[in-house]
Protein backbone atom coordinates (compact mmCIF):
# COMPACT_ATOMS: atom_id res chain seq x y z
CA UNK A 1 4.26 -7.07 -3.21
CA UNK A 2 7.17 -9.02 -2.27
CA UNK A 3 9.68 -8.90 0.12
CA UNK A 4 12.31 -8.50 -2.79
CA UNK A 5 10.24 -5.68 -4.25
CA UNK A 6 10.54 -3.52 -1.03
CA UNK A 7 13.90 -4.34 -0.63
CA UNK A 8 14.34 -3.30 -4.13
CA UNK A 9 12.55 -0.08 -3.38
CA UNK A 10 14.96 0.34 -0.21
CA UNK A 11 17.96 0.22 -2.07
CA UNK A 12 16.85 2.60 -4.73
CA UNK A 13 16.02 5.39 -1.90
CA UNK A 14 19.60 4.92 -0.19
CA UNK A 15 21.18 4.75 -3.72
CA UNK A 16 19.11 8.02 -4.89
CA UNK A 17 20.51 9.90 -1.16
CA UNK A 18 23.98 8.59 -1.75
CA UNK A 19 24.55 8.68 -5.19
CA UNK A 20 21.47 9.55 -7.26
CA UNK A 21 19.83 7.42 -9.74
CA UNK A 22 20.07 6.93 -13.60
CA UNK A 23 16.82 7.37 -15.63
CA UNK A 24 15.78 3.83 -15.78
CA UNK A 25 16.27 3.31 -11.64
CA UNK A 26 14.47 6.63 -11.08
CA UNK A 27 11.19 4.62 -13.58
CA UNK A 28 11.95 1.54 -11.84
CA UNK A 29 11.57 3.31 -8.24
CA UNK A 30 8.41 5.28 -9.49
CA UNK A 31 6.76 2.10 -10.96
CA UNK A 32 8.01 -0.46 -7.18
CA UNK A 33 6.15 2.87 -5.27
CA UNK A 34 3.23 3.09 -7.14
CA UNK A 35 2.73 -0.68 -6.79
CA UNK A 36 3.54 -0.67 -2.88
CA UNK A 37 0.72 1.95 -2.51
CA UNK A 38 -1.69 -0.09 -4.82
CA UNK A 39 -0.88 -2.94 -2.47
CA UNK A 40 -1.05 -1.23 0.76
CA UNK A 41 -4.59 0.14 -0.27
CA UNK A 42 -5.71 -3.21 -1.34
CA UNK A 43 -5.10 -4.56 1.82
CA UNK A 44 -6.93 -2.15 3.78
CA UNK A 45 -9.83 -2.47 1.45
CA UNK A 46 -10.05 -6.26 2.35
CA UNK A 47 -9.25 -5.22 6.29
CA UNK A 48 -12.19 -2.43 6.22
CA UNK A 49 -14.43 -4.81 4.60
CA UNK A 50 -14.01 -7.26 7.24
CA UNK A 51 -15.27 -5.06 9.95
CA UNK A 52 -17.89 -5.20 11.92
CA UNK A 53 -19.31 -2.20 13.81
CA UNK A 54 -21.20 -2.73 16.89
CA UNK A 55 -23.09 0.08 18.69
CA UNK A 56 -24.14 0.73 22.33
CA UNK A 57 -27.25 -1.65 21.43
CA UNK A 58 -24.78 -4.32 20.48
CA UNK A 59 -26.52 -4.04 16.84
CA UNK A 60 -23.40 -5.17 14.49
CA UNK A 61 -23.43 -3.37 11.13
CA UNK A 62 -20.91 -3.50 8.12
CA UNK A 63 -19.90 -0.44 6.28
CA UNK A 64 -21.58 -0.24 3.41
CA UNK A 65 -19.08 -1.37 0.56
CA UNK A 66 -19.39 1.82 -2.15
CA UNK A 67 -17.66 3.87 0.80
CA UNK A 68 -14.41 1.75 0.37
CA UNK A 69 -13.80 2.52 -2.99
């Protein structure tokens, strides 16, 4: 996601509070969201799959990768 995608997505929600938005801004808006959240969950994904738990043994484990999906 860029940064002029979530500015994009910015401008549509004070444009749909101010003024409202035509039917193609409203798709627009649905389809920048939908791609933000894809985005955001991608990135946790890769975050959670770069963790390493370590228990009062100091034995390191990963998560097991099936439980990120």
């Amino acid at each position: 996601m860029t940064k002029e995608e979530i500015t994009r997505i910015n401008e549509l929600a004070r444009k749909s509070k101010a003024e409202g938005l035509t039917d193609e801004e409203r798709e627009e808006q649905q389809e920048l969201r939908r791609r933000y959240i894809q985005s955001i969950r991608s990135d946790l994904r890769a975050t959670l799959q770069n963790i390493t738990i370590v228990d009062e043994n100091n034995d390191e484990e990963k998560p097991e990768q099936n439980s990120l999906s």
